[in-house]
Structure formats: C-alpha cells, structure tokens
Protein backbone atom coordinates (compact mmCIF):
# COMPACT_ATOMS: atom_id res chain seq x y z
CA UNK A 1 0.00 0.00 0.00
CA UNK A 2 1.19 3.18 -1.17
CA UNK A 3 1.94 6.03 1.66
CA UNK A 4 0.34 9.09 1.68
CA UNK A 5 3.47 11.13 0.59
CA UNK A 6 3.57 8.92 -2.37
CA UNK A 7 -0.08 9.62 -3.30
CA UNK A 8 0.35 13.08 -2.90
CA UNK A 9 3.56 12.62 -5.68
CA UNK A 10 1.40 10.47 -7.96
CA UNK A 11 -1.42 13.68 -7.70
CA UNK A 12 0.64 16.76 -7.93
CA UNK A 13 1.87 14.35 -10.68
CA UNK A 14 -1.11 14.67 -12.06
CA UNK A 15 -2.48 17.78 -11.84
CA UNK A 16 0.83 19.54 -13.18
CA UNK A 17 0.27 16.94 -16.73
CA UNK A 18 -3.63 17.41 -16.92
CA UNK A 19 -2.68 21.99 -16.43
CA UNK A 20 -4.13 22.44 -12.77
CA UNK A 21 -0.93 23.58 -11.49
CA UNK A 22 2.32 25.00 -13.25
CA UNK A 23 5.82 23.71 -12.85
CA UNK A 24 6.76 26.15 -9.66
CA UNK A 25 3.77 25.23 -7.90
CA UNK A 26 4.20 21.17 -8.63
CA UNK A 27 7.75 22.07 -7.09
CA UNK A 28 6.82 23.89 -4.23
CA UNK A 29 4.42 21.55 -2.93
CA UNK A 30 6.69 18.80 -3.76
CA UNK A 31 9.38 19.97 -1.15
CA UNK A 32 6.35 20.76 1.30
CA UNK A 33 5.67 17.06 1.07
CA UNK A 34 9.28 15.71 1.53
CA UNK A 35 9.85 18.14 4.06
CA UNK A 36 6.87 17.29 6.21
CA UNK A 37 6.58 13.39 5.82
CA UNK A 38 7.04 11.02 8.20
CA UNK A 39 10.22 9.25 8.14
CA UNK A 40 10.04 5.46 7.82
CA UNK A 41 12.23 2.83 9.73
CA UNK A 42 14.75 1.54 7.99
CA UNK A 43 15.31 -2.19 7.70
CA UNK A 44 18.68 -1.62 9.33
CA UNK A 45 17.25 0.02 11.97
CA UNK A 46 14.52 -2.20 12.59
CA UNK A 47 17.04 -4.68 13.07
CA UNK A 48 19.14 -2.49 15.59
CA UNK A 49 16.17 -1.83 17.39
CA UNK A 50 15.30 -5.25 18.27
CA UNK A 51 18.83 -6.24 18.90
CA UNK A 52 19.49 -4.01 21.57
CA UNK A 53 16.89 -4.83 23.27
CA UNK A 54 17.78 -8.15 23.07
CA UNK A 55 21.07 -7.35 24.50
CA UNK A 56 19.14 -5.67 27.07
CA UNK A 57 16.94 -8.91 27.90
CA UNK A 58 20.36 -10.87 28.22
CA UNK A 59 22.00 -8.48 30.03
CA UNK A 60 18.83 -8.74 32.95
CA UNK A 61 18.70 -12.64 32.38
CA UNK A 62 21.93 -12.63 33.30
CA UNK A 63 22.32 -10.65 36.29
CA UNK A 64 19.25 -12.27 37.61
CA UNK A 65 20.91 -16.46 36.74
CA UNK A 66 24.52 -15.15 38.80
CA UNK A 67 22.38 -12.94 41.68
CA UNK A 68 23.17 -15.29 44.53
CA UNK A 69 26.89 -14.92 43.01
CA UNK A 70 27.08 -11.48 42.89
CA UNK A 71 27.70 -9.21 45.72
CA UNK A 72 24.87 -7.09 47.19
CA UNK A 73 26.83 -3.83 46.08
CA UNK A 74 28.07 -5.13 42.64
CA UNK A 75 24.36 -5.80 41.91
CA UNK A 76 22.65 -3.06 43.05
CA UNK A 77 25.67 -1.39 41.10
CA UNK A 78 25.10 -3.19 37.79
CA UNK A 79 21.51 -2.61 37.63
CA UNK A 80 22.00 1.03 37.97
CA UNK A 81 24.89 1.13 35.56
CA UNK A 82 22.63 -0.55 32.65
CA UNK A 83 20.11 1.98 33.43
CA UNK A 84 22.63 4.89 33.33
CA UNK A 85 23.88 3.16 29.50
CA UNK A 86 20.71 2.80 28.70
CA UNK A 87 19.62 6.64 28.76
CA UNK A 88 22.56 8.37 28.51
CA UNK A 89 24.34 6.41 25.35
CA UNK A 90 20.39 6.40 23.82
CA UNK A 91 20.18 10.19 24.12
CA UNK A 92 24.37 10.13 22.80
CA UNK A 93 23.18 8.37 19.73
CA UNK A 94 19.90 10.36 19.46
CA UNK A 95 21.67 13.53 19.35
CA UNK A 96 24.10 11.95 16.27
CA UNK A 97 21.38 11.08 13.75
CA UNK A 98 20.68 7.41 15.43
CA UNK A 99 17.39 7.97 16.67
CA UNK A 100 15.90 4.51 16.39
CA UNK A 101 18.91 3.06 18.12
CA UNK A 102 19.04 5.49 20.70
CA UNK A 103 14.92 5.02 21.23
CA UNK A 104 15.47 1.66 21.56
CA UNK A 105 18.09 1.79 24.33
CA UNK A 106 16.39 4.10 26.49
CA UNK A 107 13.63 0.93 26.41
CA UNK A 108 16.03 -1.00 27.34
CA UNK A 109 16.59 1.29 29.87
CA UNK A 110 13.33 1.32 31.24
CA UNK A 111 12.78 -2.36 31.04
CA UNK A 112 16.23 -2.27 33.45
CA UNK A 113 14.35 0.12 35.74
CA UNK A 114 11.28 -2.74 36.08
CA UNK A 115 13.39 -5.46 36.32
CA UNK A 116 15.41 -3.51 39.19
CA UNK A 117 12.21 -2.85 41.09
CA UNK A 118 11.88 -6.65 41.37
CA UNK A 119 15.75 -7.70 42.34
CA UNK A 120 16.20 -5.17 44.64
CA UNK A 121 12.76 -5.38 46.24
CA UNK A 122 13.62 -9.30 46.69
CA UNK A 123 17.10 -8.67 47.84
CA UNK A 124 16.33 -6.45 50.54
CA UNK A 125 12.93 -7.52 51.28
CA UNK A 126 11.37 -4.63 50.95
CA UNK A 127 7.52 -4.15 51.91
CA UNK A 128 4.99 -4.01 48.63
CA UNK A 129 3.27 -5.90 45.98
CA UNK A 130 3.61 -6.62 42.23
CA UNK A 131 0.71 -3.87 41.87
CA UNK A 132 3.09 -0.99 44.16
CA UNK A 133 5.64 -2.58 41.70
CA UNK A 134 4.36 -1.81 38.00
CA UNK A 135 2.81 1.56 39.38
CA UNK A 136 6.18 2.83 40.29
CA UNK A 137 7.36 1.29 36.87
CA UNK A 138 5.51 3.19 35.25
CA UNK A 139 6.12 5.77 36.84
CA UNK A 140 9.66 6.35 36.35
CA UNK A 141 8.91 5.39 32.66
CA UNK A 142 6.68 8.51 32.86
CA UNK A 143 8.97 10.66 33.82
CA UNK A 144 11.91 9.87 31.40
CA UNK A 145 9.31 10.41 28.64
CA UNK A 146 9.09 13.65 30.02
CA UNK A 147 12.56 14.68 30.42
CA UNK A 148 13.50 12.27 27.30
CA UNK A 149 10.63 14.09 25.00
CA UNK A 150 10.68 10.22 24.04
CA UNK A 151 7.56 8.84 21.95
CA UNK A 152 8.50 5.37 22.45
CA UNK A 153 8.56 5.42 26.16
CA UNK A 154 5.17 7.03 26.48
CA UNK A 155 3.73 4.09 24.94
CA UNK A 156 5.57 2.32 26.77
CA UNK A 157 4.20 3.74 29.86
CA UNK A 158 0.70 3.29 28.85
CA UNK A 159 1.45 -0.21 28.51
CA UNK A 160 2.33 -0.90 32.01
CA UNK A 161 -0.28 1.39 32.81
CA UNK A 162 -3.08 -1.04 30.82
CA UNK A 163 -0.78 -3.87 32.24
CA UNK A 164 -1.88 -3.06 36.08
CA UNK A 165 -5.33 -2.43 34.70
CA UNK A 166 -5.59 -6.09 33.12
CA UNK A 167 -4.42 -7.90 36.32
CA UNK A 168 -6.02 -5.57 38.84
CA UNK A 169 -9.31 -5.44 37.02
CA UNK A 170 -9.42 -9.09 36.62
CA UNK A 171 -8.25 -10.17 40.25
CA UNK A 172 -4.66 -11.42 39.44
CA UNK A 173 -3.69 -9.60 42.89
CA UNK A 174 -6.27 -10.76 44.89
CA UNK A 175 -7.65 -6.67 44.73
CA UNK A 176 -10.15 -5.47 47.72
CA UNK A 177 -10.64 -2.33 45.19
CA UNK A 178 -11.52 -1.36 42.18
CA UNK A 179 -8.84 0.05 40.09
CA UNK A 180 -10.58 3.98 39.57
CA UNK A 181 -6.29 4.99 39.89
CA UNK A 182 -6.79 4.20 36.06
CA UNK A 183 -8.41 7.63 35.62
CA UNK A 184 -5.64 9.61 36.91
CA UNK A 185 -3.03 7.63 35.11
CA UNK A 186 -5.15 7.92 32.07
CA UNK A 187 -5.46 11.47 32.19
CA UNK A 188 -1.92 12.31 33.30
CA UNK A 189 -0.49 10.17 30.26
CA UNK A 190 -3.10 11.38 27.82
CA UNK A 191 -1.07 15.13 29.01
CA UNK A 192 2.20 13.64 28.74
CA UNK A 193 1.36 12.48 25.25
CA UNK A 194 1.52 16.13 24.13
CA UNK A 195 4.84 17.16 24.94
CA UNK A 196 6.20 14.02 24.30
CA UNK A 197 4.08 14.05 20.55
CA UNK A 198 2.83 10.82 20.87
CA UNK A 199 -0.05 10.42 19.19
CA UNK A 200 -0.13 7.06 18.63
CA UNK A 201 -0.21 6.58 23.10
CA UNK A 202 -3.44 9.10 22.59
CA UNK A 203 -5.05 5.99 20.64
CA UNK A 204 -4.25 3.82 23.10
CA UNK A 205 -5.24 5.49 25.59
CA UNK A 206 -8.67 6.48 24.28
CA UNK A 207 -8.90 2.60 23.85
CA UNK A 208 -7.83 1.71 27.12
CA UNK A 209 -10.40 4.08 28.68
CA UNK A 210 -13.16 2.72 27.20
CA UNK A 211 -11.95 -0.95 28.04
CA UNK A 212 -11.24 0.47 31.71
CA UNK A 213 -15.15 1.42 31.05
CA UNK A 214 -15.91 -1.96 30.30
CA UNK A 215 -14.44 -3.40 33.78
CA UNK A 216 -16.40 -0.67 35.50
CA UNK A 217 -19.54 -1.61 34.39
CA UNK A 218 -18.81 -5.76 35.03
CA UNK A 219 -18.45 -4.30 38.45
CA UNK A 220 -21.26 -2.18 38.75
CA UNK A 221 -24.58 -1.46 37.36
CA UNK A 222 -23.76 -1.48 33.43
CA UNK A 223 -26.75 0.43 32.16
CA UNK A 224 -25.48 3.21 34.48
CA UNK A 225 -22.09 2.92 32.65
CA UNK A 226 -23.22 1.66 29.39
CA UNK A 227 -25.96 4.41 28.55
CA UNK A 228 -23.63 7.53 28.82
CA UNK A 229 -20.75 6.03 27.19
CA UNK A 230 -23.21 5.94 24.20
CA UNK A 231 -24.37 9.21 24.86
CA UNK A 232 -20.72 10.68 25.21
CA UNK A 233 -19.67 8.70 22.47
CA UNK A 234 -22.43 9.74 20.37
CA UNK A 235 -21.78 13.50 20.98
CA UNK A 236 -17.76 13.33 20.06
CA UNK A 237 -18.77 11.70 17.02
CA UNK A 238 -20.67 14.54 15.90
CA UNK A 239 -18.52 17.16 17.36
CA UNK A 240 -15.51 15.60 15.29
CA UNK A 241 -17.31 15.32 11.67
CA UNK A 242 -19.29 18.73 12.07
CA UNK A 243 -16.22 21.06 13.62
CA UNK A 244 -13.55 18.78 12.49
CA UNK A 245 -10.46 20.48 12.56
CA UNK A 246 -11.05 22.93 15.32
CA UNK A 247 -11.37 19.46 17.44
CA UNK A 248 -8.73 17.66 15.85
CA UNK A 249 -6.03 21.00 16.68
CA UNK A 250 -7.19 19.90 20.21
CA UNK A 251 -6.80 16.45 20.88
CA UNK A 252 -4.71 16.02 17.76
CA UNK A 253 -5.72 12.13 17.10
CA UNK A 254 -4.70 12.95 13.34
CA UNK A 255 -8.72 12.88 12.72
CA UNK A 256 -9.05 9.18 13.70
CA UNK A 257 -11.74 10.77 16.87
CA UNK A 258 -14.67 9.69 14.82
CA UNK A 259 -13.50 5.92 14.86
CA UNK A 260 -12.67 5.64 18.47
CA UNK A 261 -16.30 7.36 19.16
CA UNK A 262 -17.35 4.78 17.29
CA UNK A 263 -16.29 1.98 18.62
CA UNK A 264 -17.24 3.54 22.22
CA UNK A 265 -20.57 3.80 20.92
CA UNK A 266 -20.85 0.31 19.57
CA UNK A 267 -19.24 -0.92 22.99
CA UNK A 268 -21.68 0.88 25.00
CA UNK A 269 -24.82 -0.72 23.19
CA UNK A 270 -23.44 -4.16 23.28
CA UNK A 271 -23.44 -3.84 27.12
CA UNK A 272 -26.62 -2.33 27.05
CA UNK A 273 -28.06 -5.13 24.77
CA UNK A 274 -26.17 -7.83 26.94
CA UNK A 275 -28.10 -6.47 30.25
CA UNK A 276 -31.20 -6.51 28.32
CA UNK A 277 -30.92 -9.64 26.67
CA UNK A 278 -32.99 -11.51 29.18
CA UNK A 279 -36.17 -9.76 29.09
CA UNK A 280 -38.59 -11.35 28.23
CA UNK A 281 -40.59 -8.87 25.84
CA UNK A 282 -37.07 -8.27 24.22
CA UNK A 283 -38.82 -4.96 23.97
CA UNK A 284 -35.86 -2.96 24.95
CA UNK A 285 -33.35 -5.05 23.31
CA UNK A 286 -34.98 -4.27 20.42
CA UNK A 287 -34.87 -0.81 20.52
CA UNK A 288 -30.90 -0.82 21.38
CA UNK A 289 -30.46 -2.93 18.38
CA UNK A 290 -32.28 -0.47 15.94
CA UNK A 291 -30.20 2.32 17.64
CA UNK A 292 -26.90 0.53 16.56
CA UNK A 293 -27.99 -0.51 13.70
CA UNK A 294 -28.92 3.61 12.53
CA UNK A 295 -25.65 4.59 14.72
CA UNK A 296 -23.56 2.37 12.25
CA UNK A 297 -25.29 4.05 8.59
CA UNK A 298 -24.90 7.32 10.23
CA UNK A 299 -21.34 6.49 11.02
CA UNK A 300 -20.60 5.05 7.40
CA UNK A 301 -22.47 8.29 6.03
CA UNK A 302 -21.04 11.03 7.88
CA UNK A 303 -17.85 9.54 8.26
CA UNK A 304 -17.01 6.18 6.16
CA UNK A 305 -15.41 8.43 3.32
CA UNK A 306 -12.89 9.51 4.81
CA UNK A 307 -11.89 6.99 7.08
CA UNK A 308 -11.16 3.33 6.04
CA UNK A 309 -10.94 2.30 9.55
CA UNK A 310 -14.18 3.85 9.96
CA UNK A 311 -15.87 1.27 7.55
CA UNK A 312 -14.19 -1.69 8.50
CA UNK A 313 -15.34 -0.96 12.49
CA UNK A 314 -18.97 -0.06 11.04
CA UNK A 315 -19.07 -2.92 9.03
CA UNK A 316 -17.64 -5.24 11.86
CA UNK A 317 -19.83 -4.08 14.17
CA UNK A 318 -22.79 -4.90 11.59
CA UNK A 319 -21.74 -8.11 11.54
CA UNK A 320 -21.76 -8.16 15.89
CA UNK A 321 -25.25 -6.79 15.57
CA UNK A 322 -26.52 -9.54 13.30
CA UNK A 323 -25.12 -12.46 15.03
CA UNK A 324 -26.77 -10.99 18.34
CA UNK A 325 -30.31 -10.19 17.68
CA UNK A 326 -30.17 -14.03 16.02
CA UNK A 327 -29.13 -15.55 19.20
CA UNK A 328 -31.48 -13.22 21.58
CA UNK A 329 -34.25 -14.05 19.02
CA UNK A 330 -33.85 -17.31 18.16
CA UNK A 331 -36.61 -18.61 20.21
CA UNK A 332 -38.81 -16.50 17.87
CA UNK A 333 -37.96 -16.67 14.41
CA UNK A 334 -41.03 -14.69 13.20
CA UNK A 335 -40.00 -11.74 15.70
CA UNK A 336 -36.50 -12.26 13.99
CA UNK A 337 -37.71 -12.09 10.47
CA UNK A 338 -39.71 -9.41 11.13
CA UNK A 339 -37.18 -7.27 12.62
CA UNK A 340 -34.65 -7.80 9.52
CA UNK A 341 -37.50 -7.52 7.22
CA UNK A 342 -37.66 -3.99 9.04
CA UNK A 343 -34.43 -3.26 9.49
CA UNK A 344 -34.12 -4.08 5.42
CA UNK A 345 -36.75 -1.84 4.50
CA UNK A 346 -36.02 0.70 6.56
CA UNK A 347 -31.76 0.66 5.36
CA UNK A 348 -33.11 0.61 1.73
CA UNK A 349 -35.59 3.66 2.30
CA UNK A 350 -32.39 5.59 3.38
CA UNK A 351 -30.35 4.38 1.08
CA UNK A 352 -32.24 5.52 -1.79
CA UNK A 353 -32.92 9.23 -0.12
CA UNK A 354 -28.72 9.15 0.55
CA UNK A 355 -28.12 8.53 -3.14
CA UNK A 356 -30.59 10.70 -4.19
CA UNK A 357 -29.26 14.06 -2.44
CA UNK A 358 -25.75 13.11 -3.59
CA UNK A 359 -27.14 13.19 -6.82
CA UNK A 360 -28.42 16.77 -6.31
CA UNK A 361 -25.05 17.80 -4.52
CA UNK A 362 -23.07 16.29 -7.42
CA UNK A 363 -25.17 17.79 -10.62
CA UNK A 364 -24.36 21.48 -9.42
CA UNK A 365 -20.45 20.74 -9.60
CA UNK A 366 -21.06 18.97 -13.23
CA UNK A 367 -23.26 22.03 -14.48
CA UNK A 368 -20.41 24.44 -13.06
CA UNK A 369 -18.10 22.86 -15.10
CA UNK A 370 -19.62 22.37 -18.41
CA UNK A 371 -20.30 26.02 -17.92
C-alpha cells in the first residue's frame, strides 16, 4: 500500500500533466511534502532496534541467573549502571542522527528500571506488591518520557499502565478495590502524550479508557455505565465530523476521533443489549439494536469516506449486531424475520434518499463545469 506522501507525488503528478498547477507550484508543494513526511524505519534500523533490546533482555537474564553470586553492592551497582547506558548512550546516539537506536536503548533502559524494582525489592525484602511494583514502573517510565521528550517510552508507559489495569481489574492480585487509579493515570499520560508528541499513546489510551469502562460496568450497574458512554460517544462523534479540525487542533488524534467514538458507541450498546438480553418482551433489546444498527449508517455516512478504519469498524460491528439479535431471538424466528424484514426496508428507504441528495449535490459541480 502506497503512503500518503507517495499519493500526494502520484497527484501533484497529475495535476501539473492534466494543467491544474504549473511547474513552480508542482515544485513547491513537492518539497512541502518531503519536508513534512514522516520518516520510515529503515530495515537496518529495525534490526538495531530489536537487537538491543535483546542485549538488554540478556544483560537482565543474566544478572538475575549469577544474583546469589554477585555481591549485594556489585548488583545493586550493575543494575544502575545498565540503566545509566541505557539513557545516557540512547540520548548520545539520538543527538548523532541514530534515533531509532538510541529510542530503543532508552527501552532497554526502562525495562532495566522494572526489572530492578523486582531484584532489589527481593534482595532487601522490601515491603509491597507486584501492583506498588508496576505503578512505580511506570512511573519512572513517565517521567523519562518527560525529560527524554521520548515517543516510544510514552507508549511504553501506557502499557504498564493497561498492564496493572488487566491484572487488577481481573483479580490477578487478589484486589479489595476497584482500580478507579486508572483515571488519573489515564489522564496524566493522555497530558504527557503532548509534549512528548505521541499520538499514537493518545489511541491507546482512548482505547484503554473505554476498556477500563468496560471493567467498571462488570463491576457495577452497566446500564449506568453503558448508557452515557453511548451518549458521550455519540456527541464526540458529531462534534468531530461537524467542527472537524477545530477538534482535531485539540486532541490532535490525526482525525481518527470519529472511529474511536465509534467503537465507544458500539461498545456501550453491546453492554446495554447484553443487560437486556434476558427480558422477556425483548422490547428494549430491540430498541438498542435499531439504535446501533442507525448509529452504524450514520457512522458510514457522515464519516465512512474519509476513514477506512471507519468502515471496517462499522461494518464489523454490523456483523456483531446480526449475530446478536439471532441468538437473543432465536426462540422466535417470526419476531427475527420481522425485525430484519424492518431493518431491510427501513436501510433501503435511506439508502435511496442518501443517493438521491448526492445526486443533487453532485449535478451542481457537473453544471459548473460544463459552464
């Protein structure tokens, strides 16, 4: 698949041989394009990447096979020094053009920092748990994004982060709370992720949330969690396609907002049609499944052409919607029928109005021009 720079070559490609543009102006946003595109890895430095941290994971593996060898202070020593090499010699080789090396040693780095947290904790038997443990990892993570201005290691963060999310929200530590820290962490990272220009921990993040979301509503009553996710959700999808760029110059998701309001709002229904799967009317399953089912053509509508993601989400969660209302209303295959039947008339009433107006948008343009 072509990149974007590349399609934007092939078109001002284009328009300078079919006399849109002249030469200067094909050249001009040429250089605009090369001098604003995102930089690709390198093969080379793919490779360099994933040995260091290799050598990283050896290094640890190591020290942690010889620690009843070792001497308490050569230990504590040698886990600090591979920490030290880690971010200093990454930010030596960042500075000299090597930035995918030097990225991937200040991982390294950090993965020293978590496995430190564990040797020394069990070497001087200090008080804690593996939860205190990955909070604190991530934590000092945190921070060296922040001094580092490192894009790597805020993901990186937000992984441990959804790490002690996972196995707190799912009992691994034998939790007496819920884990509501999430929404601090969330929102603390989601700031980081700004200076640090990660936008790519911003996805994640958005994802997480809604997954955190998820846990909250296992735990508690879901149509109290369920019913404003879709609401919310519902709100930042049309806040995103109607003022799109003053929202995207805010939380700068490089316009993907629509998708992940999306799949909030799809998430948000399936709980709602999970609690409500056992009624017996199926009355209000019903209606939630004729909301999703108009949530995902107004999604593909407002927003499907300009986001391929978009589509495949809509058309996924389609496919979720289908299988669902057949296994809630199996037991009445008449009710079932009837409710595609509706659903199909209904989709092919809109469809027809929808290709009708972009008829009437489209002949203005074509009378312009033969003009």
């Amino acid at each position: 698949m072509a990149s974007y720079s590349s399609r934007v070559r092939a078109d001002i490609a284009r328009w300078l041989q079919t006399g849109l543009i002249d030469a200067s102006t094909a050249d001009a946003l040429t250089r605009d394009v090369e001098a604003n595109q995102r930089r690709s890895l390198s093969f080379g430095s793919i490779l360099a990447m994933m040995a260091a941290l290799l050598f990283g994971a050896a290094l640890l593996i190591f020290v942690a096979a010889n620690w009843e060898a070792i001497p308490r202070l050569a230990r504590v020593a040698a886990l600090f020094a591979i920490i030290l090499a880690g971010y200093v010699g990454g930010a030596v080789l960042k500075t000299r053009d090597h930035a995918a090396i030097g990225e991937a040693l200040w991982i390294v780095a950090a993965a020293a920092f978590g496995g430190s947290i564990a040797l020394i904790g069990q070497m001087y038997h200090l008080s804690g748990d593996e939860a205190s443990a990955l909070i604190t990892w991530g934590a000092g993570a945190a921070l060296a994004a922040v001094a580092l201005r490192s894009n790597p290691l805020t993901i990186a963060s937000v992984g441990i982060a959804d790490a002690w999310l996972f196995l707190k929200g799912f009992d691994y530590f034998g939790r007496a709370e819920f884990p509501h820290l999430f929404v601090v962490m969330a929102l603390v990272l989601f700031a980081i992720s700004f200076w640090t220009r990660s936008r790519a921990a911003r996805h994640l993040i958005i994802l997480s949330v809604i997954f955190y979301l998820v846990l909250t509503a296992t735990e508690y009553e879901a149509l109290q969690v369920a019913v404003p996710l879709v609401v919310v959700s519902a709100l930042l999808f049309a806040a995103a396609v109607f003022a799109a760029e003053p929202v995207d110059r805010i939380v700068q998701l490089g316009g993907r907002l629509p998708l992940h309001a999306l799949i909030g709002f799809l998430t948000g229904l399936a709980m709602i049609q999970f609690e409500l799967a056992d009624e017996s009317s199926n009355s209000g399953f019903a209606i939630a499944s004729a909301v999703a089912l108009a949530g995902i053509v107004a999604a593909i509508v407002l927003g499907g052409r300009e986001s391929r993601g978009l589509r495949w989400v809509a058309y996924a969660g389609f496919a979720f919607e289908l299988a669902i209302i057949y296994v809630v209303m199996l037991q009445s295959m008449l009710g079932t029928a009837g409710f595609f039947l509706a659903a199909a008339v209904l989709l092919g009433i809109l469809a027809l109005v929808i290709i009708r107006v972009e008829k009437r948008m489209r002949a203005p343009n074509v009378e312009g021009a033969a003009a």
